[in-house]
C-alpha atoms as a PDB file:
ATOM      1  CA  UNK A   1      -6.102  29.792  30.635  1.00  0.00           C
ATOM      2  CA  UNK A   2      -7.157  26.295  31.794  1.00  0.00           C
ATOM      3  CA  UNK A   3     -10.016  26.304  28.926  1.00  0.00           C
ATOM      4  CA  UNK A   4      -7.474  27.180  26.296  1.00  0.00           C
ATOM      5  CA  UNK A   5      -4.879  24.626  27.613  1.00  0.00           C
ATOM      6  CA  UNK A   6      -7.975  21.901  27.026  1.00  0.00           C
ATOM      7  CA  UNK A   7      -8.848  23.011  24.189  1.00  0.00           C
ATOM      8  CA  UNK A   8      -5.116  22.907  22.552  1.00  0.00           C
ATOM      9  CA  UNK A   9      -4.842  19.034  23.870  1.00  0.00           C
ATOM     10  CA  UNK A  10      -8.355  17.964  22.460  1.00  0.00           C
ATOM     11  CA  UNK A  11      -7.188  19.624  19.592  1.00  0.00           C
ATOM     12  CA  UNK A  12      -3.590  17.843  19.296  1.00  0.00           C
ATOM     13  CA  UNK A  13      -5.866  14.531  19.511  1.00  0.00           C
ATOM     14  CA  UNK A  14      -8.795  15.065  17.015  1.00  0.00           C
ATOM     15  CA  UNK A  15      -6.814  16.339  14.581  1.00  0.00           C
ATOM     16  CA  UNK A  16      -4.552  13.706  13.407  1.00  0.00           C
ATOM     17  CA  UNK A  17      -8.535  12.052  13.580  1.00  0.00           C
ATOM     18  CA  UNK A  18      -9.957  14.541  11.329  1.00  0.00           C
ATOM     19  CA  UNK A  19      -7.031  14.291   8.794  1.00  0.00           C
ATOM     20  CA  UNK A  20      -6.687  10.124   8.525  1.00  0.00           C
ATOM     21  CA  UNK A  21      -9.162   7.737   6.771  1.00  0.00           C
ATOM     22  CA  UNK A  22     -12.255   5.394   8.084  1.00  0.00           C
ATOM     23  CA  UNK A  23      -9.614   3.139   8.577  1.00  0.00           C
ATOM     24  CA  UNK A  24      -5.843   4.124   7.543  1.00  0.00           C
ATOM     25  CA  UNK A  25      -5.238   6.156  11.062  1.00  0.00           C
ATOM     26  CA  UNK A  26      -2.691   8.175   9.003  1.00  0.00           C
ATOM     27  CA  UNK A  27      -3.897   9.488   5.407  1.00  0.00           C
ATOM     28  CA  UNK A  28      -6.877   9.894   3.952  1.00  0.00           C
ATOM     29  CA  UNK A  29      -8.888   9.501   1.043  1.00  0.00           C
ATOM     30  CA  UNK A  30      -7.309  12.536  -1.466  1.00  0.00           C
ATOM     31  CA  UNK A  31      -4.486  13.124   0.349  1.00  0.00           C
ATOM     32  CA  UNK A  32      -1.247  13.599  -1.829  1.00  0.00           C
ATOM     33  CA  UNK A  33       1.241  10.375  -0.375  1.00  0.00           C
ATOM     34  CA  UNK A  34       5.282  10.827   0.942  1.00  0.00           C
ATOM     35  CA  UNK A  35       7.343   9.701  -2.170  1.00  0.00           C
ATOM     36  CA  UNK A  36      10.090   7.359  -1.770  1.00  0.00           C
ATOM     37  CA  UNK A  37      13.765   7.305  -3.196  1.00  0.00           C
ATOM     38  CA  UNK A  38      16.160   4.805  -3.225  1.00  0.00           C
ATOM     39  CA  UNK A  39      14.004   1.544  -1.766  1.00  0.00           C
ATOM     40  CA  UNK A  40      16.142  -1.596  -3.376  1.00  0.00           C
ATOM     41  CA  UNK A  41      13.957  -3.774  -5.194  1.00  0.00           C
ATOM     42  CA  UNK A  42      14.761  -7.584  -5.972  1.00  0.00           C
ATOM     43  CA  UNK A  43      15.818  -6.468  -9.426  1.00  0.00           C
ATOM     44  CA  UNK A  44      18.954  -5.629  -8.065  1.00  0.00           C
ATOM     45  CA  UNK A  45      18.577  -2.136  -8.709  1.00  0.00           C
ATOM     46  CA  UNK A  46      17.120   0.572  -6.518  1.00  0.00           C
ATOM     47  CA  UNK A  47      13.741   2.759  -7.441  1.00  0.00           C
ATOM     48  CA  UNK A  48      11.678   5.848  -6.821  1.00  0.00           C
ATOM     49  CA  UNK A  49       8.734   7.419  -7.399  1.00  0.00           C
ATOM     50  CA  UNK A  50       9.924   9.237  -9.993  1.00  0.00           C
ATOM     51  CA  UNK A  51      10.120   6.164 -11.920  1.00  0.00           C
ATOM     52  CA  UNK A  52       6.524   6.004 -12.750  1.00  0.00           C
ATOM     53  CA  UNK A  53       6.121   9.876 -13.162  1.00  0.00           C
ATOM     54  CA  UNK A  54       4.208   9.703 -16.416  1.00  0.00           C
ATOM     55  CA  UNK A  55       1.680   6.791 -14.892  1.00  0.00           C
ATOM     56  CA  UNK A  56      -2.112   7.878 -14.703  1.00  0.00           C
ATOM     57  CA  UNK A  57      -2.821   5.174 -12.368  1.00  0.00           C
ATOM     58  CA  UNK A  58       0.089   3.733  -9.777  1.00  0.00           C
ATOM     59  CA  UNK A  59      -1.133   0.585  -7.235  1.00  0.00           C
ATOM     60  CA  UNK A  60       1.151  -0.288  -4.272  1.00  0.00           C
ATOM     61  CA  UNK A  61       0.383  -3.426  -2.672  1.00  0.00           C
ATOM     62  CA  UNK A  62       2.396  -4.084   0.823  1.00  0.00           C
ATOM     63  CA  UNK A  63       2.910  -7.119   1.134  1.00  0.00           C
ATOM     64  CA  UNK A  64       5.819  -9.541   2.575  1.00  0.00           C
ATOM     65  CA  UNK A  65       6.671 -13.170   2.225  1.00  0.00           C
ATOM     66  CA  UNK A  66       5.521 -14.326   5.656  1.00  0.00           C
ATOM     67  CA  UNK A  67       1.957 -13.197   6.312  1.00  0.00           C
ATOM     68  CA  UNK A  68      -0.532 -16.672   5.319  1.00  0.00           C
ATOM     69  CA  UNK A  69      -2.325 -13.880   4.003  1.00  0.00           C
ATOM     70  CA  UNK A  70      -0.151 -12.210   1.898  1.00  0.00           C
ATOM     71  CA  UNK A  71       1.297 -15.544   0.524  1.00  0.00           C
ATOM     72  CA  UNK A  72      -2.717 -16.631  -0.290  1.00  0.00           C
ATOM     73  CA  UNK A  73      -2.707 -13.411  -2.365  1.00  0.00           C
ATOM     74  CA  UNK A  74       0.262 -13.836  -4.273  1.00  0.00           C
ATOM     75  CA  UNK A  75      -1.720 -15.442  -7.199  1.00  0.00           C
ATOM     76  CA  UNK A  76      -4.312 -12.734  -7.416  1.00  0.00           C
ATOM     77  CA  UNK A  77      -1.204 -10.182  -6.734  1.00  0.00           C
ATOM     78  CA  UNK A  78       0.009 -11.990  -9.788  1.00  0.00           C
ATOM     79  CA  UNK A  79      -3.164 -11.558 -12.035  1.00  0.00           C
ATOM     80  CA  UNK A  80      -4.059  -8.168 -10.944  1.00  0.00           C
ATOM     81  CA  UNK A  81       0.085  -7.163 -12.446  1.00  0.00           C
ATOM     82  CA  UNK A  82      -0.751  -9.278 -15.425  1.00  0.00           C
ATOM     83  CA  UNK A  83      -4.137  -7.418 -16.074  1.00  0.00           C
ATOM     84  CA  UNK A  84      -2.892  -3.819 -15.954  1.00  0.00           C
ATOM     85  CA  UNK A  85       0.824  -4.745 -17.568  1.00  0.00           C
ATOM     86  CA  UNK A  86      -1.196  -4.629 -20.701  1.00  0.00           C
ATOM     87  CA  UNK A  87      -1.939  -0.842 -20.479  1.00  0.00           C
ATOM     88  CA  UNK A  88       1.719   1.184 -20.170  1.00  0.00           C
ATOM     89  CA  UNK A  89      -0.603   4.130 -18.352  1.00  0.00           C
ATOM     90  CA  UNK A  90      -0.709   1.704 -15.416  1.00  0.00           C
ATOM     91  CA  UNK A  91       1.863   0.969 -12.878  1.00  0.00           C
ATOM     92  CA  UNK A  92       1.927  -2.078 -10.179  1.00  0.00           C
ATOM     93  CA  UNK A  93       4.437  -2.253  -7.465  1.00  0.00           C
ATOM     94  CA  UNK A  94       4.822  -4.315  -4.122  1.00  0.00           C
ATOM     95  CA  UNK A  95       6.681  -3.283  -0.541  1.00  0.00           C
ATOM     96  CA  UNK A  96       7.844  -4.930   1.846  1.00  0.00           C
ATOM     97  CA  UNK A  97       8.463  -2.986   4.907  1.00  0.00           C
ATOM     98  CA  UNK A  98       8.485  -6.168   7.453  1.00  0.00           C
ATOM     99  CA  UNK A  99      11.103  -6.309   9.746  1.00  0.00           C
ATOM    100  CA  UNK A 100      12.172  -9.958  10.055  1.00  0.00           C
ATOM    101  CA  UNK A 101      14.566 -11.765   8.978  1.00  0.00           C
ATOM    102  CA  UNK A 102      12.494 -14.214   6.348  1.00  0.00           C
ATOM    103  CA  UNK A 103      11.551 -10.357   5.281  1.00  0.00           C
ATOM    104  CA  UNK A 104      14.709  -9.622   4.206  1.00  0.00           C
ATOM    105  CA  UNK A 105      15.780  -8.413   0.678  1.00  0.00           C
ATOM    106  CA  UNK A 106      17.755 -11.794  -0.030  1.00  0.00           C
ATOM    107  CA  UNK A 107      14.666 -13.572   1.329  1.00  0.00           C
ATOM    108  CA  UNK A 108      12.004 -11.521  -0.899  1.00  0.00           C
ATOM    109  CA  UNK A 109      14.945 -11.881  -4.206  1.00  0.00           C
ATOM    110  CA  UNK A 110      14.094 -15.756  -3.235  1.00  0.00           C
ATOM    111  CA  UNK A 111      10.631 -15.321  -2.847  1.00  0.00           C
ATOM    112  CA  UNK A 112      10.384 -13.638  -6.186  1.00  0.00           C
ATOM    113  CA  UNK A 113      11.837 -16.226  -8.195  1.00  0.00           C
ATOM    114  CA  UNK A 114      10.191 -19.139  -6.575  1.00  0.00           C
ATOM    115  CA  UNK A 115       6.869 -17.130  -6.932  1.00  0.00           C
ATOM    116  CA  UNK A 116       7.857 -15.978 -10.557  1.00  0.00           C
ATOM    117  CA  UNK A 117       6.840 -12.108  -9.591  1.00  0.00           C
ATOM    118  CA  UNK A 118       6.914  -9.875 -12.603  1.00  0.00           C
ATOM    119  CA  UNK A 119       6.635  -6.842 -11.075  1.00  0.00           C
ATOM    120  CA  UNK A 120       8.702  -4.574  -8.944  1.00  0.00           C
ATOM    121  CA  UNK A 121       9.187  -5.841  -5.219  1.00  0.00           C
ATOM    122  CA  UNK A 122      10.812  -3.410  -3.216  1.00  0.00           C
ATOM    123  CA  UNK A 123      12.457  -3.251   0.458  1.00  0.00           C
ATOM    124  CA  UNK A 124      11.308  -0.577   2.080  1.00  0.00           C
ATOM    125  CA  UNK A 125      14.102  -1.173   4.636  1.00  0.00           C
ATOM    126  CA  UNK A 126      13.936   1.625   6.918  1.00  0.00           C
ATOM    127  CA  UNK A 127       9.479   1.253   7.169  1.00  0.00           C
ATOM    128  CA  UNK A 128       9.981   5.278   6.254  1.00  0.00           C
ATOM    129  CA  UNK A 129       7.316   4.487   3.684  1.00  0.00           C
ATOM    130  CA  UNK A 130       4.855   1.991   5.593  1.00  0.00           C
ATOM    131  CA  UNK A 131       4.870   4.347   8.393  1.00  0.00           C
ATOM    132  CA  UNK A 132       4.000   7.669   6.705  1.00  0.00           C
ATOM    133  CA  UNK A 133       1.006   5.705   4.449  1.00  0.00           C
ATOM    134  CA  UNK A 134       0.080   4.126   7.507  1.00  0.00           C
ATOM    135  CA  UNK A 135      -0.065   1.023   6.221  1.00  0.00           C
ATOM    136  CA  UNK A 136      -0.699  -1.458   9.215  1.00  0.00           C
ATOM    137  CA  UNK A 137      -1.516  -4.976   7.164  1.00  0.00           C
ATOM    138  CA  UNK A 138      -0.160  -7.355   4.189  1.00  0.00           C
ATOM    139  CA  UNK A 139      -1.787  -6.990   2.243  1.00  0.00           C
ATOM    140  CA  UNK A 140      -3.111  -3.355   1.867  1.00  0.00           C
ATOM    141  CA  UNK A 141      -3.645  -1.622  -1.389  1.00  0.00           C
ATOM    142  CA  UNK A 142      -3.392   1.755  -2.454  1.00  0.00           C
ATOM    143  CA  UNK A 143      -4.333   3.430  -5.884  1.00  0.00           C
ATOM    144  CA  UNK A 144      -3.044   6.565  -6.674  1.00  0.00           C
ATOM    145  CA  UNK A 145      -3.653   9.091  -9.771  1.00  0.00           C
ATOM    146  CA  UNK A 146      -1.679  10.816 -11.450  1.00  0.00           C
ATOM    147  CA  UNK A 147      -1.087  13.484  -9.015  1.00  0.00           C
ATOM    148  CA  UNK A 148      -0.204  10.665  -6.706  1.00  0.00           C
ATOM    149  CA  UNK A 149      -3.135  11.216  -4.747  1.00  0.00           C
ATOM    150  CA  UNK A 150      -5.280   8.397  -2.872  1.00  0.00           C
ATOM    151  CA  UNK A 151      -8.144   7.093  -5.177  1.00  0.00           C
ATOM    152  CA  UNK A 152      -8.832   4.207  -3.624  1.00  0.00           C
ATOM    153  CA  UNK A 153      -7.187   2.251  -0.248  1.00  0.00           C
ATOM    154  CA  UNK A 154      -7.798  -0.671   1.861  1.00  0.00           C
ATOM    155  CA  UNK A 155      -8.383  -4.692   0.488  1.00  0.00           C
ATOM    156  CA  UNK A 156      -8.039  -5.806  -2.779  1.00  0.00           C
ATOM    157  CA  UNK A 157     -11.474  -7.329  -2.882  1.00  0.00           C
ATOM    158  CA  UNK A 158     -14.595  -8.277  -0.885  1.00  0.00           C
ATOM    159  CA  UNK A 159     -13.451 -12.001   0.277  1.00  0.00           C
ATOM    160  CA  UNK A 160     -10.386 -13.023   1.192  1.00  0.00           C
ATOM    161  CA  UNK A 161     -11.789 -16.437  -0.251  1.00  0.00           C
ATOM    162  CA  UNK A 162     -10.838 -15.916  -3.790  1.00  0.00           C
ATOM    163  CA  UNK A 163     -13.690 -18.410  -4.936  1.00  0.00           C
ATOM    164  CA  UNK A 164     -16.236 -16.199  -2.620  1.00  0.00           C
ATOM    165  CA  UNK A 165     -14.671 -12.954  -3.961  1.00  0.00           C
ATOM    166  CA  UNK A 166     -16.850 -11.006  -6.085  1.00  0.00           C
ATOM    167  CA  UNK A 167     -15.533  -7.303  -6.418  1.00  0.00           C
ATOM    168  CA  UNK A 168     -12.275  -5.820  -6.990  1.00  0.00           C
ATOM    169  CA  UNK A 169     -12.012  -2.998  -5.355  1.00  0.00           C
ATOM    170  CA  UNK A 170      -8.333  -2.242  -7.034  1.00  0.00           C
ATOM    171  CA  UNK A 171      -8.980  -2.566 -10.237  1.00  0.00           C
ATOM    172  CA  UNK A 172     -12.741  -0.571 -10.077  1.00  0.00           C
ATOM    173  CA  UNK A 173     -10.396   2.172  -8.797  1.00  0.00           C
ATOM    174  CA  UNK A 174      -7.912   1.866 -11.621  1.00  0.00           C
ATOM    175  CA  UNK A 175     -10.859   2.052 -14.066  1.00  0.00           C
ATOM    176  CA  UNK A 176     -12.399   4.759 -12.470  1.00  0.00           C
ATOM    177  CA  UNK A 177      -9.117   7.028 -12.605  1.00  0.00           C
ATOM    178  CA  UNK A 178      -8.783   5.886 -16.681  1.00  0.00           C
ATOM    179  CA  UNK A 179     -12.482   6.926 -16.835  1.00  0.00           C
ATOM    180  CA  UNK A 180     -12.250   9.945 -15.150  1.00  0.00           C
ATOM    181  CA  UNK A 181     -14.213   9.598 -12.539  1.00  0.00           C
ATOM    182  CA  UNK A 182     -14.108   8.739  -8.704  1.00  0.00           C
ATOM    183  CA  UNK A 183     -14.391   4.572  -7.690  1.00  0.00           C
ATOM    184  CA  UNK A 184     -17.761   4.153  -5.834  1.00  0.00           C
ATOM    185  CA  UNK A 185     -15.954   2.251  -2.601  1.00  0.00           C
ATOM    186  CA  UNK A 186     -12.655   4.290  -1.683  1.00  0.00           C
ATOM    187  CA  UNK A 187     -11.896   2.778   1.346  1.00  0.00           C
ATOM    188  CA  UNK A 188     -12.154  -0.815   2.838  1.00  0.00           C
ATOM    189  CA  UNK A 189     -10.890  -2.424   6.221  1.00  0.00           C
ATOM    190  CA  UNK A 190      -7.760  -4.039   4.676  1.00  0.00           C
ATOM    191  CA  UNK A 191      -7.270  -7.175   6.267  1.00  0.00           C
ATOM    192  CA  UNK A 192      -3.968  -8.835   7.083  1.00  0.00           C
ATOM    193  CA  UNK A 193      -1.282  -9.661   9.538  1.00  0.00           C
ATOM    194  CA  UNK A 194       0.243  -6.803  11.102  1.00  0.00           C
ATOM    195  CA  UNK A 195       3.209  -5.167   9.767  1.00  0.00           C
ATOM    196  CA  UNK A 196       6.121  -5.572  12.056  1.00  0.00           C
ATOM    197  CA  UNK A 197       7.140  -2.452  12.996  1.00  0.00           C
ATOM    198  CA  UNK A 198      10.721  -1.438  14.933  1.00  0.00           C
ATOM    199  CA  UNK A 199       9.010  -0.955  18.198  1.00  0.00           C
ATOM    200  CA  UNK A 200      10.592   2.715  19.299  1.00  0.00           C
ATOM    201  CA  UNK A 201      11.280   3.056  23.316  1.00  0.00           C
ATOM    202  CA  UNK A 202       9.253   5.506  25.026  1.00  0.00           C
ATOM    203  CA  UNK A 203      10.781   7.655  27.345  1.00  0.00           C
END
């Protein structure tokens, strides 16, 4: 009975192991994502996923306006939305699933407009979405196909440096999906500040 009991806790910790990525502790490479509904965006208006049902290639980039990581991105955010806006099988959106206040949705509706985004910025208010993609940085990318599963997760590219920066790890994914075929890196450490999670109280 003892050697059972062990068995069922090594069990209850490997497993969640076995089923997360390299890195992501929570999904995996393949693994069909949790959709979202109703996330407000700084459009005014609120989204799903169901919005970019007949994409072949979605990217979600979490991101926030605080991170000096995430705002050194912003212009190659920026250019990787302007690249695949040209190609209506593609589809770029950003979270935000921070939890301060210079995170809010007024604050990222500011943000947007001072940073001229053109593309969909969403507050992902309740960090239902952050948490079940285990998303831990800003920014992370993820690249989904068109049955929404992950291609492709992790950095953008190989430098944070954008002058030192020599592959793009999003958009080989993207081209990979178009193409067919599988991207030859799928996952990468994504590195970031942490995401500021509601700490919950343990009992």
């Amino acid at each position: 009975m003892k050697s059972l009991i062990s068995l069922l806790m090594l069990l209850t910790i490997l497993i969640p192991q076995l089923l997360a990525g390299e890195y992501n502790p929570t999904v995996s490479v393949g693994e069909v994502l949790a959709s979202w509904s109703d996330l407000p965006g700084i459009d005014g208006e609120t989204h799903s996923w169901n919005d970019l049902k007949d994409k072949k290639a979605v990217i979600v980039a979490f991101t926030c306006n605080t991170c000096p990581y995430a705002v050194e991105y912003e212009t190659r955010l920026k250019q990787l939305a302007t690249k695949w806006a040209k190609d209506e099988r593609v589809a770029l959106v950003a979270v935000n699933s921070n939890l301060v206040e210079e995170d809010s949705l007024e604050a990222m509706q500011e943000k947007g407009k001072a940073a001229q985004f053109d593309f969909p910025y969403f507050k992902d208010e309740k960090q239902e979405l952050g948490k079940a993609w285990g998303a831990t940085r800003t920014p992370e990318f993820f690249v989904l196909d068109r049955e929404r599963k992950v291609v492709y997760m992790g950095a953008l590219d190989d430098d944070t440096n954008a002058e030192k920066a020599t592959r793009n790890y999003v958009n080989e994914a993207v081209e990979a999906i178009l193409a067919g075929k599988k991207p030859e890196v799928q996952e990468t450490v994504p590195i970031g500040c942490n995401i500021r999670y509601k700490r919950s109280r343990r009992r």
